[in-house]
N, C-alpha and C. Protein backbone atom coordinates (compact mmCIF):
# COMPACT_ATOMS: atom_id res chain seq x y z
N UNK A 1 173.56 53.22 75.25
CA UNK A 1 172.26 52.56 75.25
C UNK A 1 171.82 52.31 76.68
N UNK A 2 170.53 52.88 77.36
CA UNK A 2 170.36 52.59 78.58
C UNK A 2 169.77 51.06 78.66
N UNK A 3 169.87 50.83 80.09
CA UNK A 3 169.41 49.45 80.51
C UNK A 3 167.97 48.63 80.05
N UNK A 4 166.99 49.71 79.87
CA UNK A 4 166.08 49.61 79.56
C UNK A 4 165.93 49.19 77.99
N UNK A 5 166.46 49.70 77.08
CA UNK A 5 166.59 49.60 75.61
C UNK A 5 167.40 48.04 75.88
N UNK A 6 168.67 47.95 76.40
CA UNK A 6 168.97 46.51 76.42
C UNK A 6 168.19 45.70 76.81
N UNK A 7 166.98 45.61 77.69
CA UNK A 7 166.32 44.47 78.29
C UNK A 7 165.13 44.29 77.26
N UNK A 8 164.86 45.26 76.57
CA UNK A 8 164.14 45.26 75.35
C UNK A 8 164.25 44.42 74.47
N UNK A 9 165.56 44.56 74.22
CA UNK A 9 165.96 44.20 72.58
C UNK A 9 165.62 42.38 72.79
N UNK A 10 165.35 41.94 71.75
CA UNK A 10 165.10 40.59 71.97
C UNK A 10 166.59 39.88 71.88
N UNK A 11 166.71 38.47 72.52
CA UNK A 11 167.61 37.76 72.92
C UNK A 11 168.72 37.84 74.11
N UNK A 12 168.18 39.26 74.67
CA UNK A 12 168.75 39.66 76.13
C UNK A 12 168.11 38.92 77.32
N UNK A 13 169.71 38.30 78.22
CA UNK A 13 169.50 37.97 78.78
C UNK A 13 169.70 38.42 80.03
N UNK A 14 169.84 38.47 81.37
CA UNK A 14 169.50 39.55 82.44
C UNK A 14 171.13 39.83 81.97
N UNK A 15 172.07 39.25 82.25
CA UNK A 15 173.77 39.35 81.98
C UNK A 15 174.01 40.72 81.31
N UNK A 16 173.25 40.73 80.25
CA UNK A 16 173.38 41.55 79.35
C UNK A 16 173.13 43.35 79.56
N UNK A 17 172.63 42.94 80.30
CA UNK A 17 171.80 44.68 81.10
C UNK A 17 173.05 45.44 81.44
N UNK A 18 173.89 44.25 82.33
CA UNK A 18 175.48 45.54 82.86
C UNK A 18 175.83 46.02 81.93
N UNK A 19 176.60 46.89 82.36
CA UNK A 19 177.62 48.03 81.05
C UNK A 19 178.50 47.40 80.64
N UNK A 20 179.02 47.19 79.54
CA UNK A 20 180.23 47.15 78.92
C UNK A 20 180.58 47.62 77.75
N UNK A 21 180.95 48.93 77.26
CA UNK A 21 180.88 50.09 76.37
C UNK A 21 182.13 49.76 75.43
N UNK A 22 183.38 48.91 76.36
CA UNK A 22 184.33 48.42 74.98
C UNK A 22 184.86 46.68 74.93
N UNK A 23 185.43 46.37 74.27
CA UNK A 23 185.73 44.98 74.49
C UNK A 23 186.56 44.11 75.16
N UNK A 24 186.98 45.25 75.95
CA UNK A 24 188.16 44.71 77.16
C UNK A 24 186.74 44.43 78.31
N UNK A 25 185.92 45.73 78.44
CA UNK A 25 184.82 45.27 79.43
C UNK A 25 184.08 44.12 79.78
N UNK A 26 183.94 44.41 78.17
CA UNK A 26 182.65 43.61 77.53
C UNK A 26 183.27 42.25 78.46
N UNK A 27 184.81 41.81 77.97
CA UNK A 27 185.53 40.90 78.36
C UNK A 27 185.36 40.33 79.86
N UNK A 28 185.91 41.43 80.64
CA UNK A 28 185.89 41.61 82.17
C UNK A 28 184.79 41.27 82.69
N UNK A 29 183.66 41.65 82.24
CA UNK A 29 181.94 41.15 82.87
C UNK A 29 182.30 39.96 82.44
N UNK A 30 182.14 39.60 81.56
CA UNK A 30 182.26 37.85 81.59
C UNK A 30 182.65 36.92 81.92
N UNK A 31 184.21 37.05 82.32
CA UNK A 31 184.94 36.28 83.19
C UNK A 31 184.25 36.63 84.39
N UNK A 32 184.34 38.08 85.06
CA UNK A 32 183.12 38.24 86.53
C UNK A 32 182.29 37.18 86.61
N UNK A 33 181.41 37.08 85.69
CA UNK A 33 180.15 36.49 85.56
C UNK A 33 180.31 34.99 85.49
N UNK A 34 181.57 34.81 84.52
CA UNK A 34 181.16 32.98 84.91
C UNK A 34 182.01 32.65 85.88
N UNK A 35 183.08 33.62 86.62
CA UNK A 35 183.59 33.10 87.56
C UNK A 35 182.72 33.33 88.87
N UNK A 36 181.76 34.08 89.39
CA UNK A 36 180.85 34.35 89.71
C UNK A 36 179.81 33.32 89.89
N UNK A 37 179.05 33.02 88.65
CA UNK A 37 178.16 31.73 88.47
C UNK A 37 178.36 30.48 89.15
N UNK A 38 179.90 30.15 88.80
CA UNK A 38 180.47 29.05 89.87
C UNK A 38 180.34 29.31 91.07
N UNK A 39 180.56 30.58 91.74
CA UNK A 39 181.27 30.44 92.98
C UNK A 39 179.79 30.75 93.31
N UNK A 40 178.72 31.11 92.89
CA UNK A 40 177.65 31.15 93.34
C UNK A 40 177.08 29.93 93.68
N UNK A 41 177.18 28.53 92.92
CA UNK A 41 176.47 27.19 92.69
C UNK A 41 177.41 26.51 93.41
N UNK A 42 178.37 26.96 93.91
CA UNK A 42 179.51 26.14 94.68
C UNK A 42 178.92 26.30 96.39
N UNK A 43 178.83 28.05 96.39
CA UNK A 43 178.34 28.56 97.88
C UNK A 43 177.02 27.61 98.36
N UNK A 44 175.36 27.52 96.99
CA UNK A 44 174.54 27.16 97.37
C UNK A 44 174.54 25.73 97.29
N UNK A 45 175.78 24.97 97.33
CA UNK A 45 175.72 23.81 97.35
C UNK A 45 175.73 23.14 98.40
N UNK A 46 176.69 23.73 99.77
CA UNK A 46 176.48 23.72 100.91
C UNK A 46 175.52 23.99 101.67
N UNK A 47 174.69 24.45 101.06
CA UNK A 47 173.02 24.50 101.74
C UNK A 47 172.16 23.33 101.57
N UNK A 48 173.01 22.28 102.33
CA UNK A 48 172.68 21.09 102.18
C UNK A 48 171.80 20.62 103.57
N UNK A 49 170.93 19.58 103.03
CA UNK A 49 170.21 18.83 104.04
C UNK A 49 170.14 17.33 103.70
N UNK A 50 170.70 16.17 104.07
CA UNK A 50 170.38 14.94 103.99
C UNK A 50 169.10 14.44 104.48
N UNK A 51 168.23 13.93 103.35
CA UNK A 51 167.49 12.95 104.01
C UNK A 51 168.11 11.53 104.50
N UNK A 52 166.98 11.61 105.47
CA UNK A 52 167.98 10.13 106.40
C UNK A 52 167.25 9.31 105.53
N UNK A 53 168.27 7.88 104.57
CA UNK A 53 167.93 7.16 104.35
C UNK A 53 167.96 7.10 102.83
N UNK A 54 168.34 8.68 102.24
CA UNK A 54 168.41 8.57 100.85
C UNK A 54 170.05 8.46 100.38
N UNK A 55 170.29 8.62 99.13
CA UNK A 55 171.66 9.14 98.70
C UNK A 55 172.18 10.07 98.77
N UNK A 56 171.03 11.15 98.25
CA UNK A 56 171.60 12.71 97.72
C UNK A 56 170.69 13.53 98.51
N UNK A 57 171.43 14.71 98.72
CA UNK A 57 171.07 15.61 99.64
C UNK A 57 170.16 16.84 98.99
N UNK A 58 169.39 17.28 100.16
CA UNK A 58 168.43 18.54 99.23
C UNK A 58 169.72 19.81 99.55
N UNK A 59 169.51 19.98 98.17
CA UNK A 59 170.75 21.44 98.24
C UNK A 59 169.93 22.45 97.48
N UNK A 60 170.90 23.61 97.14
CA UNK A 60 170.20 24.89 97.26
C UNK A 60 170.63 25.14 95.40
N UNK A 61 172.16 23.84 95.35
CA UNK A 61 172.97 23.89 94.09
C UNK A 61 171.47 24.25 93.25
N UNK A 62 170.53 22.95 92.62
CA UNK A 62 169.86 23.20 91.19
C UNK A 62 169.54 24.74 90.96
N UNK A 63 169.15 25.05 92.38
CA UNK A 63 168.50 26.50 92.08
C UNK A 63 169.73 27.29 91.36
N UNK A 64 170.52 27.52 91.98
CA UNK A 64 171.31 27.99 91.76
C UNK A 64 172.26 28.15 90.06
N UNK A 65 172.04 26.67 89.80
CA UNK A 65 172.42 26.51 88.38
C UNK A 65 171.54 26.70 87.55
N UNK A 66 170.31 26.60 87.68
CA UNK A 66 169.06 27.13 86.54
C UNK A 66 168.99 28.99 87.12
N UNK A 67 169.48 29.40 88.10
CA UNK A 67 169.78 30.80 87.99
C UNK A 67 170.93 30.97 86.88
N UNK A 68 171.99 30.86 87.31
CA UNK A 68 172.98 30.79 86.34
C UNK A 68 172.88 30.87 84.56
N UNK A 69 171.89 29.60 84.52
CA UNK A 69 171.56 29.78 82.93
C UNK A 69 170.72 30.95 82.81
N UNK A 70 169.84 31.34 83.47
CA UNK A 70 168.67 32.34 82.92
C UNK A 70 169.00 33.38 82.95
N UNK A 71 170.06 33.81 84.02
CA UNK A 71 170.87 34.88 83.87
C UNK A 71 171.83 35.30 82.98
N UNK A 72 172.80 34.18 82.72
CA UNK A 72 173.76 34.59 81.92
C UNK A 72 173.79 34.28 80.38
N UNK A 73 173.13 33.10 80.27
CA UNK A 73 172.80 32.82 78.48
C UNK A 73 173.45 31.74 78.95
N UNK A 74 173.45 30.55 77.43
CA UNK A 74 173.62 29.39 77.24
C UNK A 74 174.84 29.40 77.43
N UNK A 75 176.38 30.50 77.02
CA UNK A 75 177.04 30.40 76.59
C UNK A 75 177.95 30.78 77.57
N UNK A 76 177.56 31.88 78.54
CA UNK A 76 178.59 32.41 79.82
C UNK A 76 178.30 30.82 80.66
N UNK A 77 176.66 30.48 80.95
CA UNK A 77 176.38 29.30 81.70
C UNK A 77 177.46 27.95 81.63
N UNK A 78 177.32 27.76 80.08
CA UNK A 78 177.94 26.69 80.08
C UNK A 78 179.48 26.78 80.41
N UNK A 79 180.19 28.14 80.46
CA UNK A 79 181.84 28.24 80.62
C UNK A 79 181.38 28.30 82.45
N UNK A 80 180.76 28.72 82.80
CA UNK A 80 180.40 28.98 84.06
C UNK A 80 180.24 27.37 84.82
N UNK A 81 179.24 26.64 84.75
CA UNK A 81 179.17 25.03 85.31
C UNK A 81 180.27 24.28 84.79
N UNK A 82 180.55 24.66 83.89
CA UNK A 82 181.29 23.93 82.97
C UNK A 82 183.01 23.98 84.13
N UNK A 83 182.98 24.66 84.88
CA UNK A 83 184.42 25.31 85.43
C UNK A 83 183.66 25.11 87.23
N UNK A 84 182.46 24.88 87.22
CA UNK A 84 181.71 24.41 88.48
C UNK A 84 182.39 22.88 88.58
N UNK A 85 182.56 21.82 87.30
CA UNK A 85 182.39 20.87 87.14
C UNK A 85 183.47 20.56 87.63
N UNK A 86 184.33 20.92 86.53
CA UNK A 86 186.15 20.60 86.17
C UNK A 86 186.80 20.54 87.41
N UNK A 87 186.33 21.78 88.35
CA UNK A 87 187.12 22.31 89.27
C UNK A 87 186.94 21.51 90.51
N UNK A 88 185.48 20.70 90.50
CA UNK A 88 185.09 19.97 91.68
C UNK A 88 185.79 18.65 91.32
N UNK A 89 185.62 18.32 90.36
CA UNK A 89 186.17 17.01 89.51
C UNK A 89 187.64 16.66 90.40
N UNK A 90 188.91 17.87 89.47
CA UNK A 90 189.81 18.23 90.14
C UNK A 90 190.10 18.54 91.66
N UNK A 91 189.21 18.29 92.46
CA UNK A 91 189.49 18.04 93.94
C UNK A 91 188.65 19.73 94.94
N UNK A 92 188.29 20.31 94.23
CA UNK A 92 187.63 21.87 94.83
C UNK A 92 186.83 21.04 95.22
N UNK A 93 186.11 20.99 96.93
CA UNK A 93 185.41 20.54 97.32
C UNK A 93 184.12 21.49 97.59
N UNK A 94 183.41 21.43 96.59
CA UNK A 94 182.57 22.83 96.12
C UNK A 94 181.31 22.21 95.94
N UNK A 95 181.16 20.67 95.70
CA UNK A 95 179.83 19.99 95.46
C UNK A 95 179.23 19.91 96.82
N UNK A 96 178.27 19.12 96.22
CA UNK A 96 177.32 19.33 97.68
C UNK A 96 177.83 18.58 99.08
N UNK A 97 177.53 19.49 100.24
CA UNK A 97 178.55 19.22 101.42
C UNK A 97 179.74 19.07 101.11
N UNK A 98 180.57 19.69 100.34
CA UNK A 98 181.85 19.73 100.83
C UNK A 98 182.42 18.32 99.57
N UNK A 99 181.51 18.00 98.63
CA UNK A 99 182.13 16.80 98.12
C UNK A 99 182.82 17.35 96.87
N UNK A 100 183.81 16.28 96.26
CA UNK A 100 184.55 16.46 94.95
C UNK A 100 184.92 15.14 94.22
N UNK A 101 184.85 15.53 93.23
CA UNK A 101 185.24 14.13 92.45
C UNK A 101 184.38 13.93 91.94
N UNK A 102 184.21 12.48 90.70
CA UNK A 102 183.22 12.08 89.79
C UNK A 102 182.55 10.79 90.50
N UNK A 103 183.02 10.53 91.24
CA UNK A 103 182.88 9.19 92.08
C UNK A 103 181.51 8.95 93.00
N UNK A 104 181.13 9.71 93.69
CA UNK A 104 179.92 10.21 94.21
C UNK A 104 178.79 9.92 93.43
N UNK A 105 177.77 9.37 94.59
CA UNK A 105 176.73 8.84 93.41
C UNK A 105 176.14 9.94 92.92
N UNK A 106 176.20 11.30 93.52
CA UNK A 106 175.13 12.58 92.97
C UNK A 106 175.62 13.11 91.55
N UNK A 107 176.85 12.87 91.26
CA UNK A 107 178.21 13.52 90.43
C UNK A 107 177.07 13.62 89.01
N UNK A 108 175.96 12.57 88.38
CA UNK A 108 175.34 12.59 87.56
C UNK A 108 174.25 14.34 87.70
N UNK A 109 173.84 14.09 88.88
CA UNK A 109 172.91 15.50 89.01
C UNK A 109 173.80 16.71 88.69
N UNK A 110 175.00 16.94 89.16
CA UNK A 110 176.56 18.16 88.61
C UNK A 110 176.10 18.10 87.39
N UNK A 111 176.65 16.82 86.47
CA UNK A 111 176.38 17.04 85.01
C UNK A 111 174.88 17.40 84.20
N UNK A 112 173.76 16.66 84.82
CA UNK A 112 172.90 17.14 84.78
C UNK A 112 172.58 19.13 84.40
N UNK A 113 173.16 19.30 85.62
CA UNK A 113 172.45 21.04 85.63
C UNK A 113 173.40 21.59 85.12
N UNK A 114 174.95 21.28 84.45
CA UNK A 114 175.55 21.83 83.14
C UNK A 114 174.69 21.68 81.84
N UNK A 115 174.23 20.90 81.62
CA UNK A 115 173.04 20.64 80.72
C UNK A 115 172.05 21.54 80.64
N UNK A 116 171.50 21.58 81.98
CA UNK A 116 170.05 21.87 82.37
C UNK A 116 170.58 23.90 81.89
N UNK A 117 171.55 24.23 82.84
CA UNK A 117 171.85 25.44 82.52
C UNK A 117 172.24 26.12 81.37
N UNK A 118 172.67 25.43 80.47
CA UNK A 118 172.88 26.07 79.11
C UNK A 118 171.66 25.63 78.25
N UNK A 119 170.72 25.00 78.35
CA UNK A 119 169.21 24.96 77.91
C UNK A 119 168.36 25.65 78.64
N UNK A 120 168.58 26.25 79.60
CA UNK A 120 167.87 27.27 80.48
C UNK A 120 168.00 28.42 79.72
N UNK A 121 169.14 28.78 79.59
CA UNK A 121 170.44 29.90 79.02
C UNK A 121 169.55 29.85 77.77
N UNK A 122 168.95 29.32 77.07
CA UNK A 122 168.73 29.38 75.23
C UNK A 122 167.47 29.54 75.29
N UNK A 123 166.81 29.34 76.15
CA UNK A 123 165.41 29.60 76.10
C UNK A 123 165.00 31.11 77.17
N UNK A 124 166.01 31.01 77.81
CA UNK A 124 165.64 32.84 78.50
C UNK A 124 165.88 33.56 77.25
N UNK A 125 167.15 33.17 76.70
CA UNK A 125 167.13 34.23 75.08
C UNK A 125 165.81 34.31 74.49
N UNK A 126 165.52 33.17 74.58
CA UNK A 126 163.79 33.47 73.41
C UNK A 126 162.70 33.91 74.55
N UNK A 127 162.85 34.76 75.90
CA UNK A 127 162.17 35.39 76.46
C UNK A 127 161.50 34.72 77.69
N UNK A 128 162.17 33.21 77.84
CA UNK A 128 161.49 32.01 78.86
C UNK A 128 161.66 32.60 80.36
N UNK A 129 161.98 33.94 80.89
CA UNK A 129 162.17 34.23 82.29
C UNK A 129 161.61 35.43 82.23
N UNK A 130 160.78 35.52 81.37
CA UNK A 130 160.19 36.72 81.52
C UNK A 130 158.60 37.19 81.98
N UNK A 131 158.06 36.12 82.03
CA UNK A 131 156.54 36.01 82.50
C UNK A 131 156.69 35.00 83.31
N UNK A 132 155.76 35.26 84.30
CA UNK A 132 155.55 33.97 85.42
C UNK A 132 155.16 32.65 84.92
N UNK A 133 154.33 32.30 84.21
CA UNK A 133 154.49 31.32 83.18
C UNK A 133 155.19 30.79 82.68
N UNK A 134 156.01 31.79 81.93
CA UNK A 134 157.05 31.19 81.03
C UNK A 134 158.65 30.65 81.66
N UNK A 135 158.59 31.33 83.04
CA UNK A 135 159.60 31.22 83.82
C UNK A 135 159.36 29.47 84.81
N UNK A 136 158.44 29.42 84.94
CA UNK A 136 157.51 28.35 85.55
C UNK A 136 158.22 27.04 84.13
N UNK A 137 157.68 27.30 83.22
CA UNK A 137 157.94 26.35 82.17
C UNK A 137 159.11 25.77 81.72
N UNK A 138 160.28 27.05 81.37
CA UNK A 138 162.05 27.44 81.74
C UNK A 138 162.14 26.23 82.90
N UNK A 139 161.99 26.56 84.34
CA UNK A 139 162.41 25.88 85.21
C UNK A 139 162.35 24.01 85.43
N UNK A 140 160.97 24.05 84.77
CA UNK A 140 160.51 22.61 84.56
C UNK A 140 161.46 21.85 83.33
N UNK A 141 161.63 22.33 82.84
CA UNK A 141 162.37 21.82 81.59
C UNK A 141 164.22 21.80 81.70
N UNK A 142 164.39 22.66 82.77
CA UNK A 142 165.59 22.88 83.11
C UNK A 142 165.99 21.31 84.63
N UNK A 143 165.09 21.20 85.12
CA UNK A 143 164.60 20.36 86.44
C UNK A 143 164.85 18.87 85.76
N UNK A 144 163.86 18.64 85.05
CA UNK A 144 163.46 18.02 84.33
C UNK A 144 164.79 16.97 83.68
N UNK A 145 165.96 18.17 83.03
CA UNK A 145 167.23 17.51 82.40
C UNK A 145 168.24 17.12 83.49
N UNK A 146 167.72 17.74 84.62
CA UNK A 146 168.80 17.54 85.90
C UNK A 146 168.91 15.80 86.18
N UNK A 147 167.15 15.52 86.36
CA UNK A 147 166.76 14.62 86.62
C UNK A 147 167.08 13.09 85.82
N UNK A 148 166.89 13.34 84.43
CA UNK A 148 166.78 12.80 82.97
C UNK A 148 168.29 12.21 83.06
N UNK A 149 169.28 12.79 84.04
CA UNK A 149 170.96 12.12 83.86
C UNK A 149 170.87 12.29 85.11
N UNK A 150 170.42 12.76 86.45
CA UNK A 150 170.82 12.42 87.06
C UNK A 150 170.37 10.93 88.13
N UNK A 151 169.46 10.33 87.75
CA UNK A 151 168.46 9.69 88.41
C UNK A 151 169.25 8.44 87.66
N UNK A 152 169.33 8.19 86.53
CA UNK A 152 170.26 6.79 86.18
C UNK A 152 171.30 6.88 86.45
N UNK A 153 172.26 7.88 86.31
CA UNK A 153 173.89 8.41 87.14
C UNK A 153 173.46 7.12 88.27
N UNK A 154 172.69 7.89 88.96
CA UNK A 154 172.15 7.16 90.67
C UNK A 154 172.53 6.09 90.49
N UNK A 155 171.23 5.26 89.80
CA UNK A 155 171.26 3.97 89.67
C UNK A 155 172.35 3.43 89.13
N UNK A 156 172.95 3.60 88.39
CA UNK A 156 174.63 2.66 88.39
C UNK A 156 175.66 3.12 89.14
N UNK A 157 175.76 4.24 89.92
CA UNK A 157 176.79 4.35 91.11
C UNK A 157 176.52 3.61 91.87
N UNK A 158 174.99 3.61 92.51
CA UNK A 158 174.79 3.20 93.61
C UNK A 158 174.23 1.92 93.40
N UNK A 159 174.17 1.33 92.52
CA UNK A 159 173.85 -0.06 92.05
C UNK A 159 172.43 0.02 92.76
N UNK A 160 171.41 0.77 92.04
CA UNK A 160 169.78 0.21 92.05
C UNK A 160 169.21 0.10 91.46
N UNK A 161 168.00 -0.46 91.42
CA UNK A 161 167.30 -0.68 90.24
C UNK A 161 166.40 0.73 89.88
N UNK A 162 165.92 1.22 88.51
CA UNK A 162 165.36 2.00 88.16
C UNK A 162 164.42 2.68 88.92
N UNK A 163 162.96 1.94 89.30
CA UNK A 163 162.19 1.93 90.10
C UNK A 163 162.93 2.48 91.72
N UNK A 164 163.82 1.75 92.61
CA UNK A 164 164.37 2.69 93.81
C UNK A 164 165.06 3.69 93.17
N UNK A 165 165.85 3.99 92.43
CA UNK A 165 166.68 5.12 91.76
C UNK A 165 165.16 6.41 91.79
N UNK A 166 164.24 6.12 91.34
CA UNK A 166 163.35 6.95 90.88
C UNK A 166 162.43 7.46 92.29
N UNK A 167 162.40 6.44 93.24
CA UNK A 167 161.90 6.31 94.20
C UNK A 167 162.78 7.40 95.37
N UNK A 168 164.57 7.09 95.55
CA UNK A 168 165.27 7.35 95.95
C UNK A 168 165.99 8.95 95.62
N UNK A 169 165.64 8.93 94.33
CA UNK A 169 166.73 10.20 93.89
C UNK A 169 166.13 10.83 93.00
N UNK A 170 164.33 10.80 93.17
CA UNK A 170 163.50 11.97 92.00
C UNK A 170 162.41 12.43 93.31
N UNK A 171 161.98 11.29 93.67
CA UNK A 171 160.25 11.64 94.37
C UNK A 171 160.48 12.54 95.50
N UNK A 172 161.32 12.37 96.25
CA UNK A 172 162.06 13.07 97.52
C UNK A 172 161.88 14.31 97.54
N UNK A 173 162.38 14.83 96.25
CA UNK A 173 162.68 16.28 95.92
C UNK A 173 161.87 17.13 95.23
N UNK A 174 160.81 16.48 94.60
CA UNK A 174 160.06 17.30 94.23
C UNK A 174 159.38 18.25 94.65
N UNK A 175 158.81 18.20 95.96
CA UNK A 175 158.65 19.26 96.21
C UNK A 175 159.55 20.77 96.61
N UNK A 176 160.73 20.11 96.98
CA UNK A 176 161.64 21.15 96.99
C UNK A 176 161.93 21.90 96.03
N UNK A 177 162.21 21.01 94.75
CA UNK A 177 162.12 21.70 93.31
C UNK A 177 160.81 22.88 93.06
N UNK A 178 159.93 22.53 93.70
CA UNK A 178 158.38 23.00 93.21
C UNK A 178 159.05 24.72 93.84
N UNK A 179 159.12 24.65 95.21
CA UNK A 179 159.46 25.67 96.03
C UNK A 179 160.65 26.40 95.25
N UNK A 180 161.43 26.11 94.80
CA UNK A 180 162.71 26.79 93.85
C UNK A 180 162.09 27.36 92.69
N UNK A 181 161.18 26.34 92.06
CA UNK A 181 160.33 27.15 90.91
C UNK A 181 159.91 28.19 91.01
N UNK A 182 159.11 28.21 92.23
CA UNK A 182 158.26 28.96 92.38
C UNK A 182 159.17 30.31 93.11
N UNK A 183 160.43 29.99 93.41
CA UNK A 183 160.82 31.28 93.51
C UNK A 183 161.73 32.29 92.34
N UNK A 184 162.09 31.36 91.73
CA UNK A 184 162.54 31.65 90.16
C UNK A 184 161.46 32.61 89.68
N UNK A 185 160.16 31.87 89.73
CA UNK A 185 159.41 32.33 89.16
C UNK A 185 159.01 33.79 89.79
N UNK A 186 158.98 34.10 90.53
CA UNK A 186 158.71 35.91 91.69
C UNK A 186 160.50 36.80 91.29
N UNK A 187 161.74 36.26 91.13
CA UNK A 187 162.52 36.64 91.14
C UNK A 187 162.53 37.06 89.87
N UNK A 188 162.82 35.98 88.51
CA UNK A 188 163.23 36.79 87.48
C UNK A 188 162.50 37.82 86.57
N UNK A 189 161.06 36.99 86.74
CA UNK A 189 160.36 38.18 85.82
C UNK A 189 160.14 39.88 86.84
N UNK A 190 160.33 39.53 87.76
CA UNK A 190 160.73 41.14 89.02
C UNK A 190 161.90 41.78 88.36
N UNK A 191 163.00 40.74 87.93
CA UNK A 191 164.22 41.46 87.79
C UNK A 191 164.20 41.95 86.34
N UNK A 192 163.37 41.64 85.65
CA UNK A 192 162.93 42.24 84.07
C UNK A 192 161.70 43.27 84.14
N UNK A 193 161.25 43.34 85.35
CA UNK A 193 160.37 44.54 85.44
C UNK A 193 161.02 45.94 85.98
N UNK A 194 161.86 45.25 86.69
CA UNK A 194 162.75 46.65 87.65
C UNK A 194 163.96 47.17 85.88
N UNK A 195 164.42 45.73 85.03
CA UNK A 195 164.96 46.69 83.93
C UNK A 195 164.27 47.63 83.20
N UNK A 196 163.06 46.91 83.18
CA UNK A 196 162.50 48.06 81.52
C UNK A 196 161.81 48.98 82.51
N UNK A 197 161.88 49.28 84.34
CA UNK A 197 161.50 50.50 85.02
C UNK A 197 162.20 51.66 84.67
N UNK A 198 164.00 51.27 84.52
CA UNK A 198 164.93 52.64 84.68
C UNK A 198 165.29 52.85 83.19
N UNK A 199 165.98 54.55 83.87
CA UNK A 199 166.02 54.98 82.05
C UNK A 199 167.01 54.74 81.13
């Protein structure tokens, strides 16, 4: 079946496009892929910038984990963050700048985009990364759940009230988020045009 017929078929997600012709493969891409996914959201996590004066740092991680889901499905995603999580938890200092552990006031935003990425993951199946629109919408909703756990996380690590939590660890970033959208949005539906290009 060429690449093109796979990016077709409905419930394909970009993951799905590589070859894997038997079930040892099939196998092998997947472990690739969610061991991959991690070490991808681990790398862009260090693409960190502190604002002076906040908690949490602008990192490159969300992008990275709402890639993850849209790429791989709900289901590689979630073994994928899911092993982002465990492994930082367990002392891999893979979170943002170099951090690990649950202890950290950001540790809520980690769990967050395990969330965010396997609801990313379920809605690229129903075709959400495939129009600029719909990829736009995917991302907001994916953003959105990061926020939804990670913004009270905040506020009881860091002992604040709702209002600075929201002030401190949502408003900051929005525009950065906007800029990630908006590149989600040029990247994936490109990478579903270049599939259904070849034969």
């Amino acid at each position: 079946m060429s690449t093109a017929a796979v990016g077709a078929r409905p419930g394909a997600v970009l993951a799905d496009v590589l070859p894997a012709t038997t079930l040892s493969r099939s196998v092998a891409r997947d472990v690739a892929l969610v061991l991959g996914g991690a070490a991808l959201t681990g790398i862009a996590a260090q693409l960190a910038v502190q604002p002076p004066g906040f908690p949490v740092p602008v990192t490159g991680q969300t992008f990275a984990a709402l890639l993850v889901g849209a790429g791989l499905g709900a289901q590689r995603a979630l073994l994928s963050l899911g092993l982002y999580l465990v492994a930082g938890v367990a002392g891999v200092p893979w979170f943002a700048q170099g951090g690990h552990g649950a202890g950290m006031p950001a540790f809520g935003y980690v769990v967050g985009m395990l969330l965010a990425a396997v609801v990313v993951g379920a809605l690229a199946r129903r075709g959400g990364d495939r129009s600029v629109l719909r990829t736009a919408g995917t991302m907001a909703v994916g953003t959105a759940i990061i926020y939804a756990v990670g913004v009270p996380y905040l506020a009881v690590a860091a002992d604040l009230g709702v209002g600075e939590a929201v002030t401190k660890g949502l408003v900051p970033y929005l525009f950065g988020d906007a800029l990630k959208a908006a590149l989600a949005m040029a990247a994936l539906p490109t990478a579903w045009n270049l599939v259904h290009r070849r034969p």
